[in-house]
Protein backbone atom coordinates (compact mmCIF):
# COMPACT_ATOMS: atom_id res chain seq x y z
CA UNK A 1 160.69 73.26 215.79
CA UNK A 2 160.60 71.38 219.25
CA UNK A 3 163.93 69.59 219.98
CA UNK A 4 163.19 65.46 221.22
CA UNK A 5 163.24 66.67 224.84
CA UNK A 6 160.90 69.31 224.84
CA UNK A 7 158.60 66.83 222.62
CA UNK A 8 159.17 64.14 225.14
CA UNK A 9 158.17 66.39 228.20
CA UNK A 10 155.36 67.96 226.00
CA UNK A 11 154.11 64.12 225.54
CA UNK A 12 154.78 63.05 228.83
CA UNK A 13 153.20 66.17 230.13
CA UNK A 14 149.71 65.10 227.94
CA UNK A 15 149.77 61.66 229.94
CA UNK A 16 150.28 63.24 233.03
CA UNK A 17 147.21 65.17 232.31
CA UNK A 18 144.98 62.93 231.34
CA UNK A 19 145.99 61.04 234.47
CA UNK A 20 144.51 63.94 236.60
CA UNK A 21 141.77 64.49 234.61
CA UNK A 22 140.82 60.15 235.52
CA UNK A 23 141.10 61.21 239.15
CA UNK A 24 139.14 64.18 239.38
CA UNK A 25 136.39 62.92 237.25
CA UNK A 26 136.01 59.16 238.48
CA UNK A 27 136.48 58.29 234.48
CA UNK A 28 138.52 55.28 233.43
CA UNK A 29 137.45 53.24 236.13
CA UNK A 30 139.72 55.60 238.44
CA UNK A 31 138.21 56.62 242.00
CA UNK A 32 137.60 60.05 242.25
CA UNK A 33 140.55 61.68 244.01
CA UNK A 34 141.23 65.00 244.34
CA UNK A 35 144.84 64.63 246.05
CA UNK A 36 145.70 62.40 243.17
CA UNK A 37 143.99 64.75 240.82
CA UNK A 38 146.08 67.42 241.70
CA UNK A 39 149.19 65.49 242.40
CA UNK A 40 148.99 64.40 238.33
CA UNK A 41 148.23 67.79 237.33
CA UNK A 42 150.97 69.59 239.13
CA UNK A 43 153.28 66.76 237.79
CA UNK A 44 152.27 67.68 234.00
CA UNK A 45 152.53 71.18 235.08
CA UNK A 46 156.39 71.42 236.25
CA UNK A 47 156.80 69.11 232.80
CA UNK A 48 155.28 72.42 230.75
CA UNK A 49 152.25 71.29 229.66
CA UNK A 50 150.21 74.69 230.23
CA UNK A 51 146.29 73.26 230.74
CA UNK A 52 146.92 71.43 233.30
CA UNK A 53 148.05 74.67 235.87
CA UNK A 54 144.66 75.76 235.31
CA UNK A 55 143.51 72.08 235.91
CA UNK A 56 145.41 72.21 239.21
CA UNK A 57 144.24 75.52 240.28
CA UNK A 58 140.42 74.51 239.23
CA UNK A 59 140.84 71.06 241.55
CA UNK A 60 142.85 73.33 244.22
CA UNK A 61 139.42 75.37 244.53
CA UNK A 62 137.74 72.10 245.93
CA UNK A 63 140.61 70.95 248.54
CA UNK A 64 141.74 71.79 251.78
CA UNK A 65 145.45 73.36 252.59
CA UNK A 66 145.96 70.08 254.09
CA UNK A 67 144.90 67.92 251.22
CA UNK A 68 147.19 70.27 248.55
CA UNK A 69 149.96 70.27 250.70
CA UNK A 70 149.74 66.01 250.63
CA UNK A 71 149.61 66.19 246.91
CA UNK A 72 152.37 68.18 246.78
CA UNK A 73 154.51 65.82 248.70
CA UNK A 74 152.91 63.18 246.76
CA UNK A 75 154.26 64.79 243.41
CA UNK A 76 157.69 65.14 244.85
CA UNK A 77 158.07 61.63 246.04
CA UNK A 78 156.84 60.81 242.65
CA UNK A 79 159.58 63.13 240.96
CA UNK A 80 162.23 62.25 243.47
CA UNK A 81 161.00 58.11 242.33
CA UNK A 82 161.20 58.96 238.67
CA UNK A 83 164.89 60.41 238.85
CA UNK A 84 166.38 57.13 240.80
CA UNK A 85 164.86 54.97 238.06
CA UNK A 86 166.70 57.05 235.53
């Protein structure tokens, strides 16, 4: 049995994903972006939701160093952001 946090992340983790799946499809009315893409991924990722390292790794494929190293200061903005509002 999952204890509230690990359902929370698990949860959070699922929006996350679907996030990253709106930017690298163009679906939702969301522009495709990988940087985004793999940003949102990565960020469900580190929360433990498992699909969405192969997500990141599939969008990765498609990217420059450049660009993955911009969504991965993107996604630790975004976590630094998310623990000050905390």
């Amino acid at each position: 049995m999952m204890t509230n946090g690990v359902e929370q992340g698990v949860r959070d983790g699922v929006a996350l994903y679907d996030r990253g799946v709106a930017c690298s499809t163009g679906s939702g009315g969301t522009l495709l972006d990988l940087v985004e893409a793999h940003k949102w991924f990565n960020l469900a990722a580190i929360s433990g939701f498992v699909p969405a390292q192969v997500a990141r790794a599939e969008v990765a494929m498609d990217m420059s160093a450049r660009e993955i190293a911009e969504a991965q200061r993107k996604a630790r903005a975004w976590l630094t952001g998310s623990m000050r509002a905390h």
